[in-house]
PDB file of N, CA and C in Angstrom:
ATOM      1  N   UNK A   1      -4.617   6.853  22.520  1.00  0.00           N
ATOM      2  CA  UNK A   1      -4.373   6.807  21.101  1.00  0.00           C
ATOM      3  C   UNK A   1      -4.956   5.516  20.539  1.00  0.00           C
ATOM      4  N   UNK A   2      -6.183   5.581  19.914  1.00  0.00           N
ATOM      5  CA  UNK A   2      -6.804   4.430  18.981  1.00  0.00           C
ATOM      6  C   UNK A   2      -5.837   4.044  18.399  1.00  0.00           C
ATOM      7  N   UNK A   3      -5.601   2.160  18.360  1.00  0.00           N
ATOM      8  CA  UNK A   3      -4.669   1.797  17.274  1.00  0.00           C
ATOM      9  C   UNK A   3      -3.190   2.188  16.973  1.00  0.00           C
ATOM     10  N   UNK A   4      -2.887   3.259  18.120  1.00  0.00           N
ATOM     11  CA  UNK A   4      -1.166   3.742  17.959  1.00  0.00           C
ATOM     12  C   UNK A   4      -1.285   5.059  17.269  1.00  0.00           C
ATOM     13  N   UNK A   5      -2.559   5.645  16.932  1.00  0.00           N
ATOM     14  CA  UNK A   5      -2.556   7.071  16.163  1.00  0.00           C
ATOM     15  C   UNK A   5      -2.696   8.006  17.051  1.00  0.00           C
ATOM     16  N   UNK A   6      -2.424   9.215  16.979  1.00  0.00           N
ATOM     17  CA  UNK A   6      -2.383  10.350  17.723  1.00  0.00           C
ATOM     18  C   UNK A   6      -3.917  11.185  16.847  1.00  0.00           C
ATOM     19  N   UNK A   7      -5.109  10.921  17.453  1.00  0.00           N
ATOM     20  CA  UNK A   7      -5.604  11.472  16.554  1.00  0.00           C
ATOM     21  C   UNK A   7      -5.995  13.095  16.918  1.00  0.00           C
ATOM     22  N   UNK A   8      -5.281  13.806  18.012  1.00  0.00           N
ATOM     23  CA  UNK A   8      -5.363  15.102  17.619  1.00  0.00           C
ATOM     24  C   UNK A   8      -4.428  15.475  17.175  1.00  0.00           C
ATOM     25  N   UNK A   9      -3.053  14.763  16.373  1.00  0.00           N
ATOM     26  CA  UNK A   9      -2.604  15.340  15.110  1.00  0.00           C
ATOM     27  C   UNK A   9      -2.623  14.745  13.889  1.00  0.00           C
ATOM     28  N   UNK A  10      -3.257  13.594  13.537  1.00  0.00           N
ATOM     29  CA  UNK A  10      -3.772  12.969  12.390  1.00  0.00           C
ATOM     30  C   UNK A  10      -5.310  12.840  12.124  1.00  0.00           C
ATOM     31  N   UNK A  11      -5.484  13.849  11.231  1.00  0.00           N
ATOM     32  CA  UNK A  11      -7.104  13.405  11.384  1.00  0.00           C
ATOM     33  C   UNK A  11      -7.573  13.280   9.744  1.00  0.00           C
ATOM     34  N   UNK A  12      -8.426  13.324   9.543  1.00  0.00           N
ATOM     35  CA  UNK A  12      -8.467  12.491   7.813  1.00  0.00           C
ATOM     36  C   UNK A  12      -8.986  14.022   7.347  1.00  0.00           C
ATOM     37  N   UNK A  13      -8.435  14.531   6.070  1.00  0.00           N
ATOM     38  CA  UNK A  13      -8.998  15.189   5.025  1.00  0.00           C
ATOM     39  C   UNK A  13      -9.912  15.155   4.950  1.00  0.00           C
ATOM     40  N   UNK A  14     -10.966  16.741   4.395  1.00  0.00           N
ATOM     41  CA  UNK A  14     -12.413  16.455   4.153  1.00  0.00           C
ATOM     42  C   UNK A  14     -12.147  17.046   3.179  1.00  0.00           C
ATOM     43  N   UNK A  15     -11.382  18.190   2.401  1.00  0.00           N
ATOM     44  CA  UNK A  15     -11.508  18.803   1.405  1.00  0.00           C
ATOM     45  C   UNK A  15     -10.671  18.541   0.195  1.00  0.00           C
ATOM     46  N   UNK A  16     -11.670  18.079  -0.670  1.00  0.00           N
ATOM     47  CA  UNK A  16     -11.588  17.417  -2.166  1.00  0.00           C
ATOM     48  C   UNK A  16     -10.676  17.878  -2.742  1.00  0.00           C
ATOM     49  N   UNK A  17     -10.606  19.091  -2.674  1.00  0.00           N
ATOM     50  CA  UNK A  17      -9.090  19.815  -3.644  1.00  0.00           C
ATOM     51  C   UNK A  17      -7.742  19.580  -3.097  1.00  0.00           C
ATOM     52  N   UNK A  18      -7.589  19.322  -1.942  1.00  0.00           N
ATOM     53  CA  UNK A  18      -6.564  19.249  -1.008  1.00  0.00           C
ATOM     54  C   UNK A  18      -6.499  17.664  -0.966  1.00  0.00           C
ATOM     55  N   UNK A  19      -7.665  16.788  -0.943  1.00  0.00           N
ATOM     56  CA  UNK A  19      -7.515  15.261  -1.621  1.00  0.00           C
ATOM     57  C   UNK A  19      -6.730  14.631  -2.681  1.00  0.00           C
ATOM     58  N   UNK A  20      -7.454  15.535  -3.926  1.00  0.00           N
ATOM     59  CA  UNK A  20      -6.439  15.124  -5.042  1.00  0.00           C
ATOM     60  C   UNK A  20      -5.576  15.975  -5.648  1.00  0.00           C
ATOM     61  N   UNK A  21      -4.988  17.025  -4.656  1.00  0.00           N
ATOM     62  CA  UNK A  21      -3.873  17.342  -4.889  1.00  0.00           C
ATOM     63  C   UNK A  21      -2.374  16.438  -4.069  1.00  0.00           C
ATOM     64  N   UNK A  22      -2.894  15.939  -2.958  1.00  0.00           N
ATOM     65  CA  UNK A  22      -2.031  14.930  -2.449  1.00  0.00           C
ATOM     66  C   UNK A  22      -2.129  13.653  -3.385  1.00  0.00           C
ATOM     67  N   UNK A  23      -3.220  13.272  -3.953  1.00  0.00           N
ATOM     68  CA  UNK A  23      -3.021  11.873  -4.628  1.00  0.00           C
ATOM     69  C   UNK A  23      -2.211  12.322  -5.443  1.00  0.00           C
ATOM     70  N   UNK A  24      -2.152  13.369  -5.810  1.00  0.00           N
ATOM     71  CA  UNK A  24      -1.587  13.551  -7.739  1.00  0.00           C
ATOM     72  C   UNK A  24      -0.219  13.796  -7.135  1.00  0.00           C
ATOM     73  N   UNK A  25       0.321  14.237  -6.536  1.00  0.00           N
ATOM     74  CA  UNK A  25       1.477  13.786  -5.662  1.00  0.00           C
ATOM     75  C   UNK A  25       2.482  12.812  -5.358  1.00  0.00           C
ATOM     76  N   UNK A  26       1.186  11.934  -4.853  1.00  0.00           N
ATOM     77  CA  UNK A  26       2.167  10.841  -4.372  1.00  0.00           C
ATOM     78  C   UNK A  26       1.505   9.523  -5.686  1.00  0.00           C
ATOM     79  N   UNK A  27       0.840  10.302  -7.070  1.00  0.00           N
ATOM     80  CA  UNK A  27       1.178   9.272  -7.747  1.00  0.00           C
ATOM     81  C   UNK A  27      -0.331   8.071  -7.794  1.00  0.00           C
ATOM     82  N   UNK A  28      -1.246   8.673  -7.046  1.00  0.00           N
ATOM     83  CA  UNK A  28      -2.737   7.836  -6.445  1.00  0.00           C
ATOM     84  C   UNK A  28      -3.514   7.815  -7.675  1.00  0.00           C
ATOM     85  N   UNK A  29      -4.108   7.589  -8.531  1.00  0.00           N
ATOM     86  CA  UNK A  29      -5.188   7.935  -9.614  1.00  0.00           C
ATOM     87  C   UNK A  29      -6.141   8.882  -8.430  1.00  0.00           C
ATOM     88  N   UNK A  30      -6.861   9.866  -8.994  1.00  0.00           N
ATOM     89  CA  UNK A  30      -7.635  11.031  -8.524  1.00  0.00           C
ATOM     90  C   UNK A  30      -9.088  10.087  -8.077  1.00  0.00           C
ATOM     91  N   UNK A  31      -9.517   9.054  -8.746  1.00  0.00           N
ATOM     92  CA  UNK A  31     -10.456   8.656  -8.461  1.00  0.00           C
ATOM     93  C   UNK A  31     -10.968   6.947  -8.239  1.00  0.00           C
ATOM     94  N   UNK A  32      -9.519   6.427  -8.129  1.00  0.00           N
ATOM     95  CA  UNK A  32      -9.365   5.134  -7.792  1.00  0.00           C
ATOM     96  C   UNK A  32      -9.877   5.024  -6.721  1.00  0.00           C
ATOM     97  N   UNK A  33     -10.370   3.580  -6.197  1.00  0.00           N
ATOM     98  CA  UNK A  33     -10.284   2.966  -4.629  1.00  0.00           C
ATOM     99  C   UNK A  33      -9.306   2.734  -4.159  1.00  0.00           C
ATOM    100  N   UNK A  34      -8.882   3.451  -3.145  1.00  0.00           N
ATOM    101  CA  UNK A  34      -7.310   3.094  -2.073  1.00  0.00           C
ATOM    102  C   UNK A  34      -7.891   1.930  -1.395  1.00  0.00           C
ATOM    103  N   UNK A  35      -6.565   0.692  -1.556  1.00  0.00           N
ATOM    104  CA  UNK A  35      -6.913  -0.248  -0.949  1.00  0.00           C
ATOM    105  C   UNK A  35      -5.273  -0.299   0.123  1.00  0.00           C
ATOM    106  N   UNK A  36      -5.639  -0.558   1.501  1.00  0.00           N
ATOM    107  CA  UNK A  36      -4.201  -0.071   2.276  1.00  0.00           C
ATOM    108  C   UNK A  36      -3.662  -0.865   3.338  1.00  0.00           C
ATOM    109  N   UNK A  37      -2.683  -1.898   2.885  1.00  0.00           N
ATOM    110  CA  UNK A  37      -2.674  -2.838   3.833  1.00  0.00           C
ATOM    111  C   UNK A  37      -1.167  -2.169   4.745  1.00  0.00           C
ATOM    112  N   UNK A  38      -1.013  -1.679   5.841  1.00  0.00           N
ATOM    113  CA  UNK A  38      -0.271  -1.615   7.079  1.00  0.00           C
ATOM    114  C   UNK A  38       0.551  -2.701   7.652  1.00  0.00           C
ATOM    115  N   UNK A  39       1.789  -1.846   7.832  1.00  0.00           N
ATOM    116  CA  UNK A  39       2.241  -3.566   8.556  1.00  0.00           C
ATOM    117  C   UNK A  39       3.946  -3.881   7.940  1.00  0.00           C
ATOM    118  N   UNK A  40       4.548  -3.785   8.631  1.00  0.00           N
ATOM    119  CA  UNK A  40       5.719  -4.601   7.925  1.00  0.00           C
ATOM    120  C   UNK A  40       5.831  -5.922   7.146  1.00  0.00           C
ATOM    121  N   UNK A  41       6.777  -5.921   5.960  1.00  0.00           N
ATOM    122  CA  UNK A  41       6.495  -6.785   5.170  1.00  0.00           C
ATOM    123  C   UNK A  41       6.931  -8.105   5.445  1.00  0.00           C
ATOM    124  N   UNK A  42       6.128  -9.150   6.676  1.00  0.00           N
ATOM    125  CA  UNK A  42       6.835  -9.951   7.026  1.00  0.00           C
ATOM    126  C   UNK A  42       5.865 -11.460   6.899  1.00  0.00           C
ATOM    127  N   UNK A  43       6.221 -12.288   6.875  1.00  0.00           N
ATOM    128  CA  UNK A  43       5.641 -14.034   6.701  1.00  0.00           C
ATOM    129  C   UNK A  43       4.454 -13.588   8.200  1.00  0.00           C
ATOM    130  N   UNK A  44       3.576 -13.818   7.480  1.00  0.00           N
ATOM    131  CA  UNK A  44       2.837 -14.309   8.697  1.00  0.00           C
ATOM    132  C   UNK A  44       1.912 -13.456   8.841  1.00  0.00           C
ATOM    133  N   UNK A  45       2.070 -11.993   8.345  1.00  0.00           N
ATOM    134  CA  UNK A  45       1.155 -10.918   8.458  1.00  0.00           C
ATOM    135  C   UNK A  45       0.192 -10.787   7.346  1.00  0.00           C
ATOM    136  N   UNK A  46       0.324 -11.774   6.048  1.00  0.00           N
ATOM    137  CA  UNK A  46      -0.611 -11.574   5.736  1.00  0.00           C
ATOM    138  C   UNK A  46      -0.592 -10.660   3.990  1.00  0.00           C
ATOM    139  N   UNK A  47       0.913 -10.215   3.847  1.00  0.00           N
ATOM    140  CA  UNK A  47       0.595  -9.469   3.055  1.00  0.00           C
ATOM    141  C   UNK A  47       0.482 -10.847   1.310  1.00  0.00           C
ATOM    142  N   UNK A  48       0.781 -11.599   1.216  1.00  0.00           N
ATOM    143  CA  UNK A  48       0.853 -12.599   0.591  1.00  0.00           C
ATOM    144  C   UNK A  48      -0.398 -13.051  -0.035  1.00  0.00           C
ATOM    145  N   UNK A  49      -1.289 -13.224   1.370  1.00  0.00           N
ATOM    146  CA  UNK A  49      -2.990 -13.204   1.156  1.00  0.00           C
ATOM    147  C   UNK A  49      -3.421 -12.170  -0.235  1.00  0.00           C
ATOM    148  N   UNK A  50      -2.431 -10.841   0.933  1.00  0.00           N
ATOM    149  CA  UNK A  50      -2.960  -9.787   0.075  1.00  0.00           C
ATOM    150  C   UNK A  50      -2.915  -9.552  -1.446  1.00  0.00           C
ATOM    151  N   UNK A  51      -1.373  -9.808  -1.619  1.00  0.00           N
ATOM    152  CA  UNK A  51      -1.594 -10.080  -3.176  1.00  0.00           C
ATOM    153  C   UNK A  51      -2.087 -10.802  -3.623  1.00  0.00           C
ATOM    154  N   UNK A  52      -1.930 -11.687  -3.183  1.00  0.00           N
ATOM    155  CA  UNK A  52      -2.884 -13.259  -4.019  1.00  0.00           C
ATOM    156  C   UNK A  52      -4.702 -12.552  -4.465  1.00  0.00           C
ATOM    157  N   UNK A  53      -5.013 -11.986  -3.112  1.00  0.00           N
ATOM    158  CA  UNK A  53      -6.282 -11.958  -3.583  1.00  0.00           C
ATOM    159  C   UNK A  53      -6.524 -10.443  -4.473  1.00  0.00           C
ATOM    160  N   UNK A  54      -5.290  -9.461  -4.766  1.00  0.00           N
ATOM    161  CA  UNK A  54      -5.527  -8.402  -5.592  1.00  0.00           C
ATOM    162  C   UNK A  54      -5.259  -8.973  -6.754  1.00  0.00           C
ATOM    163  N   UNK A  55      -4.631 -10.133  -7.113  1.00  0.00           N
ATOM    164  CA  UNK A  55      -3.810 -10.056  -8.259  1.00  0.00           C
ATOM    165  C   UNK A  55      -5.411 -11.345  -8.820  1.00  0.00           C
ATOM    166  N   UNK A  56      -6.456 -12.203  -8.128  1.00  0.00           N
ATOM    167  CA  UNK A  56      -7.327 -11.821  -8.511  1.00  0.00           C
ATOM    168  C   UNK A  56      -8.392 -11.439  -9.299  1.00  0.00           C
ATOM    169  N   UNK A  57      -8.319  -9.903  -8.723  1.00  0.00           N
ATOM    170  CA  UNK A  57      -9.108  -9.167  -9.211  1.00  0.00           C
ATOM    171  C   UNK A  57      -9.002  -8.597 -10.788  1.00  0.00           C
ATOM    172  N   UNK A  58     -10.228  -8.148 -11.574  1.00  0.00           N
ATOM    173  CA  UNK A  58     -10.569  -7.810 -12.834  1.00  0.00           C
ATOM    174  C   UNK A  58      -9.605  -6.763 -12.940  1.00  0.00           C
ATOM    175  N   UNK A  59      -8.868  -6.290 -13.743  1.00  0.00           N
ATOM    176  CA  UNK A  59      -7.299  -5.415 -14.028  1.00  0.00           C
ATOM    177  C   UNK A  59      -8.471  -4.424 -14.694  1.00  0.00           C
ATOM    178  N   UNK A  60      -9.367  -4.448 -15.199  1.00  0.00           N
ATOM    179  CA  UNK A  60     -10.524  -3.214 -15.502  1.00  0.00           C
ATOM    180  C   UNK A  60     -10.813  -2.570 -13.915  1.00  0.00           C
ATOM    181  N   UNK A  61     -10.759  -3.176 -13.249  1.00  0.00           N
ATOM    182  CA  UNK A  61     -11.157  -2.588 -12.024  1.00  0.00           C
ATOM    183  C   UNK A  61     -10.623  -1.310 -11.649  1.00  0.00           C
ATOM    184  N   UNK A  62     -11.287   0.300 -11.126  1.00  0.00           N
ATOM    185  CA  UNK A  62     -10.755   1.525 -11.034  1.00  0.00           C
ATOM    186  C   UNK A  62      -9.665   0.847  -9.405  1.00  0.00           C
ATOM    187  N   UNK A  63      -8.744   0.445  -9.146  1.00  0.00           N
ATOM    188  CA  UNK A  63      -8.365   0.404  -7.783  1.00  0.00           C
ATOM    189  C   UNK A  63      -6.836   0.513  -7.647  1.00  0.00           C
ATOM    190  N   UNK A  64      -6.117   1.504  -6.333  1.00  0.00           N
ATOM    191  CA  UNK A  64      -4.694   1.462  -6.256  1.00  0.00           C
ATOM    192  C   UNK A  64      -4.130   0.983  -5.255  1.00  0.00           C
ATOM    193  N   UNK A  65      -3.979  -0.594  -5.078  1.00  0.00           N
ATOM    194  CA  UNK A  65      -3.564  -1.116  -3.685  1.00  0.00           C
ATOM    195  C   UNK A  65      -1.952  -0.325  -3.546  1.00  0.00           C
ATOM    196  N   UNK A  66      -1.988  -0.428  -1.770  1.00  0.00           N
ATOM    197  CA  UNK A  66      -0.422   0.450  -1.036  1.00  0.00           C
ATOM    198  C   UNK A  66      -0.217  -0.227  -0.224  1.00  0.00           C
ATOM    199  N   UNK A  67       0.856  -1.055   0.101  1.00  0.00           N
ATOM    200  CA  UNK A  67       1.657  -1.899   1.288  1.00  0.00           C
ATOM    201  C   UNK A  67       2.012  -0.344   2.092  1.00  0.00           C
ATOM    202  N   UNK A  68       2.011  -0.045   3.384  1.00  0.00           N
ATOM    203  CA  UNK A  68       3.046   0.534   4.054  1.00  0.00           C
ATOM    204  C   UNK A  68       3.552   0.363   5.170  1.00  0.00           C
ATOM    205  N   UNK A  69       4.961  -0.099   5.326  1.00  0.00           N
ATOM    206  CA  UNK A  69       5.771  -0.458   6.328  1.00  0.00           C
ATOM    207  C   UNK A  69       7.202  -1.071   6.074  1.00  0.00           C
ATOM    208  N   UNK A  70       7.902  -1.242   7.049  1.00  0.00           N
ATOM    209  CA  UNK A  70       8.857  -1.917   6.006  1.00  0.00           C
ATOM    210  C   UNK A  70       9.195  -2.887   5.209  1.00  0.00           C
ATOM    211  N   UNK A  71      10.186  -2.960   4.330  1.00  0.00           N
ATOM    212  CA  UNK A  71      10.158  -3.951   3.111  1.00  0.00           C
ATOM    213  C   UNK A  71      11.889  -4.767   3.344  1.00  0.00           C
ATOM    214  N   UNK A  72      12.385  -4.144   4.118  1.00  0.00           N
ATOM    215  CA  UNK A  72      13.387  -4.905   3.838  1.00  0.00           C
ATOM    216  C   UNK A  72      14.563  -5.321   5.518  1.00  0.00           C
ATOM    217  N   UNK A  73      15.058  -5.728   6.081  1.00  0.00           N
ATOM    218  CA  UNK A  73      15.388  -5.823   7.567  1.00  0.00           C
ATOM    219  C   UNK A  73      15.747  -4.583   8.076  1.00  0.00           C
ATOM    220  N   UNK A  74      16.127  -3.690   7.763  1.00  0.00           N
ATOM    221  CA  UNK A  74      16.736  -2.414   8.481  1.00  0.00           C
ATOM    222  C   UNK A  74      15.728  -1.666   8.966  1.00  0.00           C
ATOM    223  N   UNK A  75      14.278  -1.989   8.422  1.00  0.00           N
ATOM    224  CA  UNK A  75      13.308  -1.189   8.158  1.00  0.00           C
ATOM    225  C   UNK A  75      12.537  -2.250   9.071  1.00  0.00           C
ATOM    226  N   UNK A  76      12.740  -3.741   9.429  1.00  0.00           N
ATOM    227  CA  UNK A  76      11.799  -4.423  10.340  1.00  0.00           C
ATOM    228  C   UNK A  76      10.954  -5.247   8.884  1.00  0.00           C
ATOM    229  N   UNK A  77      11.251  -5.391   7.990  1.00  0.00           N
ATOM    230  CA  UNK A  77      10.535  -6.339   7.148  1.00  0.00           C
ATOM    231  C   UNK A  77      11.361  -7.234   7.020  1.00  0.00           C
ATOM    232  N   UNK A  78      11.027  -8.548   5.519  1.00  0.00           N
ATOM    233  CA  UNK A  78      12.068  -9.600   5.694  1.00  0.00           C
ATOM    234  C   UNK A  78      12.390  -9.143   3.877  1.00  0.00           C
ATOM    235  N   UNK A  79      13.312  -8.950   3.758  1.00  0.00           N
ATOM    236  CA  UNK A  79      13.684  -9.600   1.980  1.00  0.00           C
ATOM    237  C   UNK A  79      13.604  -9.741   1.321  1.00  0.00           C
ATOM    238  N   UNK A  80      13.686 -11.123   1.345  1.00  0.00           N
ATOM    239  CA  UNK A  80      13.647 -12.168   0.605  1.00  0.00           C
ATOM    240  C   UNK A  80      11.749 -12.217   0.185  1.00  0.00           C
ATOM    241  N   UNK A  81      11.067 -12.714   1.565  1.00  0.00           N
ATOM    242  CA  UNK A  81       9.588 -12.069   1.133  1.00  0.00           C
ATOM    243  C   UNK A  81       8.994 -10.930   0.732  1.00  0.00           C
ATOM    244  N   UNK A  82       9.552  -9.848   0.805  1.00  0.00           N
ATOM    245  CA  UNK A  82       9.479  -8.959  -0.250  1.00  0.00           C
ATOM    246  C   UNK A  82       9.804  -9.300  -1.621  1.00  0.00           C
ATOM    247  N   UNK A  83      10.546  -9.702  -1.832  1.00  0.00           N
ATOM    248  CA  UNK A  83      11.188 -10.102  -3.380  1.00  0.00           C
ATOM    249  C   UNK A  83      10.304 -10.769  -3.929  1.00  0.00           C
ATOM    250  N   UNK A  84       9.791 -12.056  -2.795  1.00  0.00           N
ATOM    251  CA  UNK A  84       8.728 -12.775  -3.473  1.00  0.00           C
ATOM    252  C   UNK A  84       7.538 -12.594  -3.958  1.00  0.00           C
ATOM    253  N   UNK A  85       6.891 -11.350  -2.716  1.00  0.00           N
ATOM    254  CA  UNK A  85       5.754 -10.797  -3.555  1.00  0.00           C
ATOM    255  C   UNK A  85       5.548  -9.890  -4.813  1.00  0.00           C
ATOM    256  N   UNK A  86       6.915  -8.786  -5.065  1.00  0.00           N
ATOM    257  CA  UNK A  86       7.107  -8.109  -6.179  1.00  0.00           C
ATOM    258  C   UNK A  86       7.306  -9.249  -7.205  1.00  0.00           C
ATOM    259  N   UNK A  87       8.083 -10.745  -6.892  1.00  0.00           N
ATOM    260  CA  UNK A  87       8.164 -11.407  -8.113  1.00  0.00           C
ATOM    261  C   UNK A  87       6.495 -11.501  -8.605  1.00  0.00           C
ATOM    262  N   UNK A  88       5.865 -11.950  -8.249  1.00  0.00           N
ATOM    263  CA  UNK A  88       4.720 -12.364  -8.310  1.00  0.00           C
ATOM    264  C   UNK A  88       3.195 -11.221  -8.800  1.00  0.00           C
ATOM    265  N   UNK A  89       4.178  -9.940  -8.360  1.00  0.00           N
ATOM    266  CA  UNK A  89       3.213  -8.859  -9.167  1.00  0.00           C
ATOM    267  C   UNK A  89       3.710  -8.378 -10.270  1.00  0.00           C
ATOM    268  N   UNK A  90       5.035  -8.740 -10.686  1.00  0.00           N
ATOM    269  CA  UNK A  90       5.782  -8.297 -11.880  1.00  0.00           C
ATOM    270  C   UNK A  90       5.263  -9.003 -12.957  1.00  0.00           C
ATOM    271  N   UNK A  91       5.059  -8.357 -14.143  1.00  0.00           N
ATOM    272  CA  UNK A  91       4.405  -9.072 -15.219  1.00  0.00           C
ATOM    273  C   UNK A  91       2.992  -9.206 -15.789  1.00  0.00           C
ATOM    274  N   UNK A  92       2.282  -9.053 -14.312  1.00  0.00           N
ATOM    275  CA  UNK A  92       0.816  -8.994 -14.666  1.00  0.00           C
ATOM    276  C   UNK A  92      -0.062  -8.034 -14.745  1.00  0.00           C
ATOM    277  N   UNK A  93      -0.908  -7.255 -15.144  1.00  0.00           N
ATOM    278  CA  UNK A  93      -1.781  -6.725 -15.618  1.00  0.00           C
ATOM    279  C   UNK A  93      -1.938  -5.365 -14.604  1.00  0.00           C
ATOM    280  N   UNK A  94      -1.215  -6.235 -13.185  1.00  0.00           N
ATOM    281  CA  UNK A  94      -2.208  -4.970 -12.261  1.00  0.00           C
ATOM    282  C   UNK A  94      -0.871  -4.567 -11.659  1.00  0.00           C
ATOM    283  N   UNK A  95       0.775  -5.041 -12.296  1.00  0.00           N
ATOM    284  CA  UNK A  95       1.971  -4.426 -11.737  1.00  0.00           C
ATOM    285  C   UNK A  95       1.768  -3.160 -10.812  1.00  0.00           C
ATOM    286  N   UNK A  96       0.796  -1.893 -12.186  1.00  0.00           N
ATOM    287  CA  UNK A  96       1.283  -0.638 -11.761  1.00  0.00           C
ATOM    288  C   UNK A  96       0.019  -0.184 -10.673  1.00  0.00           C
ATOM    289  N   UNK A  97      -0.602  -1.110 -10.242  1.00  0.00           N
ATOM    290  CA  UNK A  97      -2.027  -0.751  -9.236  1.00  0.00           C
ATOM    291  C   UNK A  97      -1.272  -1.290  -7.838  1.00  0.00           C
ATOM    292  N   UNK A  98      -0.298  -1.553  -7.767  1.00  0.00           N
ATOM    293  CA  UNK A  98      -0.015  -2.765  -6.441  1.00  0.00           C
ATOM    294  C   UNK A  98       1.465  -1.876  -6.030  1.00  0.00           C
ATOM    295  N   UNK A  99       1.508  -1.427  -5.363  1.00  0.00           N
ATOM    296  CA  UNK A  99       2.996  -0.537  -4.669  1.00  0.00           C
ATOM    297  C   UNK A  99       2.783  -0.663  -3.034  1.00  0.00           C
ATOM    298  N   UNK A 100       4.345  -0.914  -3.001  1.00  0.00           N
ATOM    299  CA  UNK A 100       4.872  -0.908  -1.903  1.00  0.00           C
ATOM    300  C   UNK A 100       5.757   0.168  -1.465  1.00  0.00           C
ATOM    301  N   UNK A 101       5.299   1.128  -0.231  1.00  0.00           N
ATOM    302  CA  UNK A 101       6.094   2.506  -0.367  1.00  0.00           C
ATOM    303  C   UNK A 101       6.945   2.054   0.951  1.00  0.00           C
ATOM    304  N   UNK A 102       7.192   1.138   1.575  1.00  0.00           N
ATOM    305  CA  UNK A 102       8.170   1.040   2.941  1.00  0.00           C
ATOM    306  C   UNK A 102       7.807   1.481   3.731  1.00  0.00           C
ATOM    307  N   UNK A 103       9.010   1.808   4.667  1.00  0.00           N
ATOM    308  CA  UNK A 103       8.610   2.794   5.732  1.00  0.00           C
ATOM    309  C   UNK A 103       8.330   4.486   5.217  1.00  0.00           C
ATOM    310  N   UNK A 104       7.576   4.974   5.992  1.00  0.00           N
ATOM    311  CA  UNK A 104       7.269   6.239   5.644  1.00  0.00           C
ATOM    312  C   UNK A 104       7.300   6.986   6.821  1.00  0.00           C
ATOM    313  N   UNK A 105       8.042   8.160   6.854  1.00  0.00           N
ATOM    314  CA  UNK A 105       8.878   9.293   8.006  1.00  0.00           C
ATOM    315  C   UNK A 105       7.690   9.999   8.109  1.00  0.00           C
ATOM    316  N   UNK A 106       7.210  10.233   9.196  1.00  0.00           N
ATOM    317  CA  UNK A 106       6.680  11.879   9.122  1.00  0.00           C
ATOM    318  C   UNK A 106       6.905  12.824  10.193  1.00  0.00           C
TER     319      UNK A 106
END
């Protein structure tokens, strides 16, 4: 398994209709750039970088950054650094481009 994936049961979408019928779903703009940082939300991994360097970027820009992993200890993230990075995307321009979905079941 590359990377921890099972890839004969995860394998990537090829068909466009079945693309942005999942984005429109889970909420993706149909024709944004997915930007997708992995990883629990913890000091040290980096996600901090991450906002810093989305928040950045031109708010004209077509793009929908996604944290996924956990956000809070039960889930294996920390808190408090969660809190800090939503403080820090709250307010500005690119709030609704920057989401954090946690852990995700499948």
């Amino acid at each position: 398994m590359p990377h921890g994936v099972d890839t004969n049961k995860y394998r990537p979408c090829l068909e466009l209709a079945t693309i942005r019928a999942k984005r429109e779903a889970l909420g993706i703009p149909v024709d944004a750039v997915v930007i997708v940082l992995p990883g629990r939300v913890t000091p040290g991994k980096g996600h901090d970088v991450w906002v810093n360097a989305l928040l950045s970027l031109n708010p004209a820009l077509n793009f929908y950054a996604l944290s996924i992993g956990g956000t809070d200890y039960a889930s294996g993230g920390v808190d408090s650094f969660y809190e800090q990075l939503q403080h820090a995307i709250a307010g500005t321009e690119l709030k609704n481009k920057i989401t954090f979905w946690g852990t995700v079941v499948t």
